[in-house]
Protein backbone atom coordinates (compact mmCIF):
# COMPACT_ATOMS: atom_id res chain seq x y z
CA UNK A 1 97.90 31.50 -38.51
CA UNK A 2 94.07 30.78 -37.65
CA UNK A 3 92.73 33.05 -35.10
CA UNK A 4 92.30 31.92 -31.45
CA UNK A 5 88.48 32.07 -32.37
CA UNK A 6 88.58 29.34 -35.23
CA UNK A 7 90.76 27.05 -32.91
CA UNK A 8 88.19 27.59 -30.23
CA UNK A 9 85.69 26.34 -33.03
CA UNK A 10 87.77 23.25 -34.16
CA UNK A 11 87.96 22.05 -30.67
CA UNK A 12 84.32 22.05 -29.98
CA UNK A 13 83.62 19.63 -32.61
CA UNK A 14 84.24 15.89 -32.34
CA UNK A 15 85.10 13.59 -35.73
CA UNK A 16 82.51 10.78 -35.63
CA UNK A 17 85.19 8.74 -34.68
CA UNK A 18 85.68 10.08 -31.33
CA UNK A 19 81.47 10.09 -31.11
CA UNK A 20 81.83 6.11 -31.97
CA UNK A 21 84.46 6.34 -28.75
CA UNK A 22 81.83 8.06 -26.63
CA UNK A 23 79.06 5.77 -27.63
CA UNK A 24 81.29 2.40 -26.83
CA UNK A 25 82.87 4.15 -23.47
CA UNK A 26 78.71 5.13 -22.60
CA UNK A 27 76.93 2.31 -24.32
CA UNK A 28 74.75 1.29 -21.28
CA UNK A 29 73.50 4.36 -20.47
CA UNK A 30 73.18 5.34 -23.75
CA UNK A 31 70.57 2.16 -24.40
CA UNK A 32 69.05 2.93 -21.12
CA UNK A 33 68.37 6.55 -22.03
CA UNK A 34 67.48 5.86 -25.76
CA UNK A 35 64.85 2.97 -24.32
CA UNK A 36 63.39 5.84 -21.56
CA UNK A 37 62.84 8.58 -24.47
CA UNK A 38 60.98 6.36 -26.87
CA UNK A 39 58.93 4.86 -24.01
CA UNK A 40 58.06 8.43 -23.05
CA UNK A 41 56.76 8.77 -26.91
CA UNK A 42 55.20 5.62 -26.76
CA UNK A 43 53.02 6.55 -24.06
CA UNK A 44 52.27 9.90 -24.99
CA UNK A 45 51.81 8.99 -28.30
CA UNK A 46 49.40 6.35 -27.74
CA UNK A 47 47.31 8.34 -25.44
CA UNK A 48 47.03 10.91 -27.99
CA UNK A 49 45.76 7.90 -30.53
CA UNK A 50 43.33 6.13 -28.34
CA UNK A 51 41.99 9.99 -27.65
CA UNK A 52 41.36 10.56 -31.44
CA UNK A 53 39.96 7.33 -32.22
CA UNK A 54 37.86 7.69 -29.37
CA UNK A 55 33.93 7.67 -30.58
CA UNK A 56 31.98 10.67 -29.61
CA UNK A 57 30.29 10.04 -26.72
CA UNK A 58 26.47 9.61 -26.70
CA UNK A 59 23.86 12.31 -26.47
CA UNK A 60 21.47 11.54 -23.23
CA UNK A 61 18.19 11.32 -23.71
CA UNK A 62 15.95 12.77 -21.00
CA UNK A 63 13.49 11.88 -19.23
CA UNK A 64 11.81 15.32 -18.92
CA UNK A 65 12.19 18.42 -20.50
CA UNK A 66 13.18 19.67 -17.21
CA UNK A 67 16.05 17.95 -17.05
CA UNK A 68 17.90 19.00 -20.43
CA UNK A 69 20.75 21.19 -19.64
CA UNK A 70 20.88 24.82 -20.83
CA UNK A 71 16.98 24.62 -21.37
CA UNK A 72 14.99 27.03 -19.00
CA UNK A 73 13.17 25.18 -16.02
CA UNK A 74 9.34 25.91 -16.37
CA UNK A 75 5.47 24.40 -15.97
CA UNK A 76 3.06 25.90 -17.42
CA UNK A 77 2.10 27.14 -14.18
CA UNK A 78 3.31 29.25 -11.36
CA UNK A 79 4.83 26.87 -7.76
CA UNK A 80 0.78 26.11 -6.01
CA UNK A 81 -1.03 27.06 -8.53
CA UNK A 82 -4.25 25.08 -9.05
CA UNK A 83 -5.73 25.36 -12.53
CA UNK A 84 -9.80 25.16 -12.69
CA UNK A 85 -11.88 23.04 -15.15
CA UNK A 86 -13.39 25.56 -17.41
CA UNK A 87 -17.03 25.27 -19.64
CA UNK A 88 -18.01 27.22 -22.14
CA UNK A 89 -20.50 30.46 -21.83
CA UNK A 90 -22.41 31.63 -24.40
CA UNK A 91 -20.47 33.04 -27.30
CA UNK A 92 -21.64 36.42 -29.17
CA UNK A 93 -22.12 35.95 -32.37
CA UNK A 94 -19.31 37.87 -35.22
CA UNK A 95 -20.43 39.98 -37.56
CA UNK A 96 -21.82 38.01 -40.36
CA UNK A 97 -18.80 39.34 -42.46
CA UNK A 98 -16.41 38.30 -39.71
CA UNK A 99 -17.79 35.09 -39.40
CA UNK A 100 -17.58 34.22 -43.66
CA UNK A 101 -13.70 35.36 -43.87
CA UNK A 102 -13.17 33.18 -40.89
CA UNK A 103 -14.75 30.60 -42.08
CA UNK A 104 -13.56 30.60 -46.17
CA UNK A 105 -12.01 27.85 -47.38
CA UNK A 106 -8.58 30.70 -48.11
CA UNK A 107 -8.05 30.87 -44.22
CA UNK A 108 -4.80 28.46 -43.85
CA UNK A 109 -6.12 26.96 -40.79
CA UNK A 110 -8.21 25.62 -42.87
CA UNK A 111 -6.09 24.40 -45.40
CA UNK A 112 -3.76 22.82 -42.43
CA UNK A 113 -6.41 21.11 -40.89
CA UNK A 114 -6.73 17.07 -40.40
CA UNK A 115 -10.05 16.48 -41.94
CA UNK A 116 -12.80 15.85 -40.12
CA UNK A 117 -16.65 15.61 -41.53
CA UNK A 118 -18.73 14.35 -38.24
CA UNK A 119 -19.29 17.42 -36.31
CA UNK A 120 -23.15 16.98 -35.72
CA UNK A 121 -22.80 13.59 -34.24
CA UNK A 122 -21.07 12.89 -30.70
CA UNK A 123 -19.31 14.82 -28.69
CA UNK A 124 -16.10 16.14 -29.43
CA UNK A 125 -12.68 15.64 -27.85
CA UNK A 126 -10.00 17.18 -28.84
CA UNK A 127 -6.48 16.63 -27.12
CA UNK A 128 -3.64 19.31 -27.47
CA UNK A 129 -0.12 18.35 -26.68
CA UNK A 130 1.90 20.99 -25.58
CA UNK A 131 5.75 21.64 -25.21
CA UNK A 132 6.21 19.21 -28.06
CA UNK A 133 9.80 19.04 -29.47
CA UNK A 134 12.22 19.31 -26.90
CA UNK A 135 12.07 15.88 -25.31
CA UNK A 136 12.35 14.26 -28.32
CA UNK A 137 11.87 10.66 -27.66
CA UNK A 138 8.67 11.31 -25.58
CA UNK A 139 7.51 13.89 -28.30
CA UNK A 140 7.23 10.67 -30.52
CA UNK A 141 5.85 8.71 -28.27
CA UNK A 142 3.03 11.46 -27.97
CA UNK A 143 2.59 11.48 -32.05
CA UNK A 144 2.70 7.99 -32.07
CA UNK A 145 -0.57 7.79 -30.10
CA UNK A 146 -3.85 7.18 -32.15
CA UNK A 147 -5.16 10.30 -33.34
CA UNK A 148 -6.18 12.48 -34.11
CA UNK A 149 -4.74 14.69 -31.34
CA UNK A 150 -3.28 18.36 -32.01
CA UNK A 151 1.02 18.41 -31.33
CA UNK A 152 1.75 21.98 -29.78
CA UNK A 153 5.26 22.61 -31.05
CA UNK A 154 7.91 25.04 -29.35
CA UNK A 155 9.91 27.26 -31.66
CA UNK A 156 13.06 26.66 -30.29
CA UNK A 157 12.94 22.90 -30.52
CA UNK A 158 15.63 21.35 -32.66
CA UNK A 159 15.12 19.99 -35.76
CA UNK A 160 12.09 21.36 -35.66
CA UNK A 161 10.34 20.98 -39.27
CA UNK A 162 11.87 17.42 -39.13
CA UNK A 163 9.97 16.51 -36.21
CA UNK A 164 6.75 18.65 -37.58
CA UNK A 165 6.90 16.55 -40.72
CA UNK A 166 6.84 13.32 -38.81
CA UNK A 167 3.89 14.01 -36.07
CA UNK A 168 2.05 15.31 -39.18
CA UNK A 169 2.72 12.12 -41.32
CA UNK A 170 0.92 10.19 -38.03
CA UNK A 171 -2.46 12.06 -38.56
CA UNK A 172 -1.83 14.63 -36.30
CA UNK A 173 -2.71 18.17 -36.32
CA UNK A 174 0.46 20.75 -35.38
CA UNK A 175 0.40 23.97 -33.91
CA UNK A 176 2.80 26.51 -32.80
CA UNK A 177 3.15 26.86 -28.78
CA UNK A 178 4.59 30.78 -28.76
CA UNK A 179 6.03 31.72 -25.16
CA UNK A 180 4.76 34.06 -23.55
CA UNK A 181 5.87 36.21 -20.59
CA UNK A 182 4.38 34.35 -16.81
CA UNK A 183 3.32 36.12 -13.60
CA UNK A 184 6.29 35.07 -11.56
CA UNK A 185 9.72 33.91 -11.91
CA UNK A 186 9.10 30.89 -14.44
CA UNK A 187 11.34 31.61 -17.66
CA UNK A 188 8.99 30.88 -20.62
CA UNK A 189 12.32 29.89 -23.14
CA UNK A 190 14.01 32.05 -25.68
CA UNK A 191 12.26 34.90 -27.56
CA UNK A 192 9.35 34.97 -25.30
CA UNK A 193 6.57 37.61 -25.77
CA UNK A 194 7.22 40.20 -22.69
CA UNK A 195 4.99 43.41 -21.51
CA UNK A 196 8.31 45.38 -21.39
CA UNK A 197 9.07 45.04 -25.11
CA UNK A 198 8.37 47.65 -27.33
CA UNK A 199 5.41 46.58 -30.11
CA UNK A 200 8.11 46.68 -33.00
CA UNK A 201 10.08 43.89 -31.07
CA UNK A 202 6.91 42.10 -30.06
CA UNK A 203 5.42 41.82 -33.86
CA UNK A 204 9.25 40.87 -34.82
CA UNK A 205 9.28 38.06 -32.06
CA UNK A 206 5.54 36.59 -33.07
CA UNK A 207 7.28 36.76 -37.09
CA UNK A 208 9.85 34.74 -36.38
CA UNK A 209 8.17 32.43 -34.31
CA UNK A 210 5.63 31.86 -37.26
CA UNK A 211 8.20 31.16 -39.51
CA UNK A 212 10.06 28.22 -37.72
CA UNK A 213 8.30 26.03 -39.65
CA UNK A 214 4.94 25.94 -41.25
CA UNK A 215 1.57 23.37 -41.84
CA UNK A 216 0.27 24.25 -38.65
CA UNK A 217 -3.37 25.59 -38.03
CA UNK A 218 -2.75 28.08 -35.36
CA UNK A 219 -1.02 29.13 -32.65
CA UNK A 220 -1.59 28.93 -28.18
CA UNK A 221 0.32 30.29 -25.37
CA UNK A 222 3.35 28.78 -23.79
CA UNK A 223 2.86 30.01 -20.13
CA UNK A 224 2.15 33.92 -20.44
CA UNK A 225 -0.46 34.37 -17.47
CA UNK A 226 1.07 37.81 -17.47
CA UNK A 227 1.44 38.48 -21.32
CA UNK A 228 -2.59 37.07 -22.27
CA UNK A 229 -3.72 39.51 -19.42
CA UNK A 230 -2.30 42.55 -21.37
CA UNK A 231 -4.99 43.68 -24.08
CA UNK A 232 -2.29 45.60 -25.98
CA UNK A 233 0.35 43.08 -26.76
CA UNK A 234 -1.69 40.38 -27.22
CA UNK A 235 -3.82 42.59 -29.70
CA UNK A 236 -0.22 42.73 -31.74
CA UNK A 237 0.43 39.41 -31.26
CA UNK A 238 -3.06 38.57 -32.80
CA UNK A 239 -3.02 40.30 -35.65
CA UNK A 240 0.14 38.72 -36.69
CA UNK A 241 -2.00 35.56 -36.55
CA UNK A 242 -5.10 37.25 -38.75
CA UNK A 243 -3.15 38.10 -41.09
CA UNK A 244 -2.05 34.49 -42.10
CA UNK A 245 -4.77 33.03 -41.28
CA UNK A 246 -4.01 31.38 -38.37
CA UNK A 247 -6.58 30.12 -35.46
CA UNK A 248 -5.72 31.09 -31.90
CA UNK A 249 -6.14 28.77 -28.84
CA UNK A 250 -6.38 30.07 -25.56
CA UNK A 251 -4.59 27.90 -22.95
CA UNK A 252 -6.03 29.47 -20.14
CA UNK A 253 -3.05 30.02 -17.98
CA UNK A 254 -4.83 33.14 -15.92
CA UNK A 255 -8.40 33.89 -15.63
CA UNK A 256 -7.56 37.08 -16.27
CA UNK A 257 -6.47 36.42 -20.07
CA UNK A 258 -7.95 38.23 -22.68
CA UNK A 259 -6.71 36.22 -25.37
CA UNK A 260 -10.07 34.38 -26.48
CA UNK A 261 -12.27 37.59 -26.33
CA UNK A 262 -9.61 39.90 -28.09
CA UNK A 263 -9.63 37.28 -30.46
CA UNK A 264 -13.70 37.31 -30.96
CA UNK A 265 -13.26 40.93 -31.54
CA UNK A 266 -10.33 40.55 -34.18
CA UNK A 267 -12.16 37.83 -36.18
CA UNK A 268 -9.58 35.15 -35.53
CA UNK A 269 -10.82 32.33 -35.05
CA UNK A 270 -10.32 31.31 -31.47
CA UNK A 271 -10.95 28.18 -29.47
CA UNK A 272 -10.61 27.71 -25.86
CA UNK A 273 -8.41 25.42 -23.05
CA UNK A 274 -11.56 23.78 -21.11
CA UNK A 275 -9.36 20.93 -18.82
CA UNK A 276 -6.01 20.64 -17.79
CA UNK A 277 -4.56 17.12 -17.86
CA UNK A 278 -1.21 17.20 -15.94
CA UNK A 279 -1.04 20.33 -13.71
CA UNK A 280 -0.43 17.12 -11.32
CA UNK A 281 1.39 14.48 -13.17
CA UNK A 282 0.50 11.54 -11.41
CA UNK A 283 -0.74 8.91 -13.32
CA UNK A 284 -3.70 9.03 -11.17
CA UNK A 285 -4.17 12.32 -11.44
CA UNK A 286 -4.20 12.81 -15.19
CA UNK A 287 -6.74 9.58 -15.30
CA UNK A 288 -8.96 11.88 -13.26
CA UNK A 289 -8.77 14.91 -15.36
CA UNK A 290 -9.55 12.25 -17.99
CA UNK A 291 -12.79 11.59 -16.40
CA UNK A 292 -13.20 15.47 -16.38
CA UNK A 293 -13.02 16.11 -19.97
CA UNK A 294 -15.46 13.23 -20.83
CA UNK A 295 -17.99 14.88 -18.04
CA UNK A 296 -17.40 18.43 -20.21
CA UNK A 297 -17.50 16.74 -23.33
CA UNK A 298 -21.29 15.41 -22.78
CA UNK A 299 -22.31 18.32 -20.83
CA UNK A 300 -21.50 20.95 -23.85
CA UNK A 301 -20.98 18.89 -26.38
CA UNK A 302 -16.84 19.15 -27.21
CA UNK A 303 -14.01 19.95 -25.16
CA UNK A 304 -10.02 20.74 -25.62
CA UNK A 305 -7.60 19.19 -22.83
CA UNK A 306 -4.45 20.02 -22.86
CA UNK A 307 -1.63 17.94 -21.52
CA UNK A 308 2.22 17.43 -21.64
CA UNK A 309 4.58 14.99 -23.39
CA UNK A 310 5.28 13.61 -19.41
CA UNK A 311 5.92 10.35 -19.07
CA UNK A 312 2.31 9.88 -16.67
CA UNK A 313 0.15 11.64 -19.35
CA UNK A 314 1.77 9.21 -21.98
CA UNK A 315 0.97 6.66 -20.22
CA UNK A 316 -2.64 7.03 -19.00
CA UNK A 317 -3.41 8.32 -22.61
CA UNK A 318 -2.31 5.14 -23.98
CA UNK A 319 -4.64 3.34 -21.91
CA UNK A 320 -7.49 5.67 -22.31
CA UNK A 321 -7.41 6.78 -26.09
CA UNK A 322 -8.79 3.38 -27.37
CA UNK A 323 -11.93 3.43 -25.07
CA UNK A 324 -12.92 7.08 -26.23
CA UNK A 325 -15.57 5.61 -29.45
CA UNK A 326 -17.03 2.86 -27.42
CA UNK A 327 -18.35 5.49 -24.52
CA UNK A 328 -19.94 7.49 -27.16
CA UNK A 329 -17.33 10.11 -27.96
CA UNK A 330 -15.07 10.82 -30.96
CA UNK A 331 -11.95 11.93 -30.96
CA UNK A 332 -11.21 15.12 -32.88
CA UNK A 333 -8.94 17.56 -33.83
CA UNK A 334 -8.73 20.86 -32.29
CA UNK A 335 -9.56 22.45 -35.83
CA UNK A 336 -13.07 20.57 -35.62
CA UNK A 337 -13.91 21.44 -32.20
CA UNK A 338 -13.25 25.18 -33.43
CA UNK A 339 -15.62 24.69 -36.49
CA UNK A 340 -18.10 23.05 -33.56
CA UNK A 341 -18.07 25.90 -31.39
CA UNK A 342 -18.42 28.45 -33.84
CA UNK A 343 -20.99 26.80 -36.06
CA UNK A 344 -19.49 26.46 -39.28
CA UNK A 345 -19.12 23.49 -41.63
């Protein structure tokens, strides 16, 4: 005799035909509910769907390279600060040894250069573009310009040797723009060169930041108007560049860097920052400085300007940069100016 268990069992279960009997006694609702679930999927499903199929959405492109997200917000320059047009004072003259290695036809600033034969002949211009790579679009619009000018590229730009490979393949000289530690509160971007690091992380910092990408000439300062004033990590920072031959350009953030002197002393090669184009970057403003650097230019005979890839100094550059052979200047690139200063051919 089955077990009360088992008969519990067999009376749980309904035959399909008393299901069928269910169904016909419950058809409405059972229509009405089936139509609710799938309409439920339906929606859920098709939400899911349009998500997937979605395209991804489109990067922004920014106006300024202060407005990228995650970037640090910087100028070159502390809040107030008003940066002086500088000339030249006499040089001392290297060590005739100093001054052949520097010189030698081996050094790879040399080899990097844009060529340039007409040093004896007008004045010299050259203009450096700094922060180069981050705003991309504007970046290009800067190494579209007529040339030659000298691109200042940051390390941690993206597709960096991409965009290197392009503003050289439009004439135009590259460098390397290395941050460097500033006076106040500014942050100078990943990796930067600070007085608190030991000089085993400094020399790793300047090694890496050489070998982001390569075919430049030399290297200047991103900000540091507290790094270039101390002689000890700017020595270690300059040797990096001696060693691979590498010019150094001395953007003048502080008058109390000692980047072009230490340099002198070193035997790297070393250039200057005479003018500032767009510590104010209003159009006017940066047609002014403009003015400035032809003024310098005749006085001395060449000068380096540096300016930004902002939208003003874009714009006033276009304008200007085909007048610069008919008022008795030529434009140069910051290699040339170097071999001008210095004497050599």
């Amino acid at each position: 005799m089955p077990s009360k268990k088992n008969r519990s069992r067999k009376s749980n279960r309904r035959s399909p035909s008393e299901l069928l009997v269910w169904f016909d006694a419950h058809r409405r609702e059972a229509i009405i509910a089936g139509f609710a679930f799938l309409f439920v999927v339906a929606i859920v499903g098709g939400y899911w769907l349009a998500k997937s199929l979605e395209p991804a959405p489109k990067k922004p492109i920014y106006a300024r390279i202060e407005d990228i997200p995650g970037l640090p917000q910087y100028t070159e320059f502390e809040p107030g600060q008003k940066v002086a047009t500088v000339e030249e004072k006499p040089q001392p003259k290297p060590a005739p040894q100093v001054a052949a290695a520097a010189s030698s036809e081996q050094q790879t600033w040399r080899r990097n250069a844009v060529p340039f034969r007409d040093l004896a002949g007008r004045p010299l211009i050259a203009i450096v573009i700094d922060d180069v790579g981050l705003d991309r679009p504007r970046s290009r619009r800067a190494w579209e310009l007529p040339g030659p000018l000298t691109m200042s590229f940051l390390p941690y730009a993206k597709d960096l040797r991409e965009q290197a490979r392009a503003a050289r393949a439009h004439g135009q000289e590259l460098m390397l723009h290395l941050p460097m530690e500033p006076t106040g509160r500014a942050d100078p971007g990943p990796n930067a060169l600070l007085v608190s690091l030991s000089e085993g992380e400094l020399r790793q910092r300047v090694i890496t930041a050489l070998d982001s990408f390569d075919g430049y000439v030399g290297v200047n300062n991103h900000m540091g108007s507290r790094f270039t004033a101390w002689r000890p990590g700017m020595e270690t920072a300059l040797r990096q560049l001696k060693a691979r031959g590498l010019l150094f350009l001395d953007s003048r953030t502080t008058a109390q860097s000692v980047g072009d002197q230490l340099a002198h002393e070193l035997g790297v090669p070393s250039v200057a920052r005479h003018v500032f184009l767009d510590d104010d970057e209003s159009l006017d403003a940066v047609r002014r400085k403009l003015g400035d650097t032809e003024a310098v230019a005749r006085r001395q005979g060449f000068v380096v300007a540096i300016g930004h890839p902002h939208e003003a100094t874009i714009r006033a550059l276009a304008e200007w940069l085909p007048t610069v052979a008919g008022k008795g200047f030529a434009l140069a690139p910051l290699s040339a100016v170097l071999r001008k200063r210095n004497g050599w051919d």
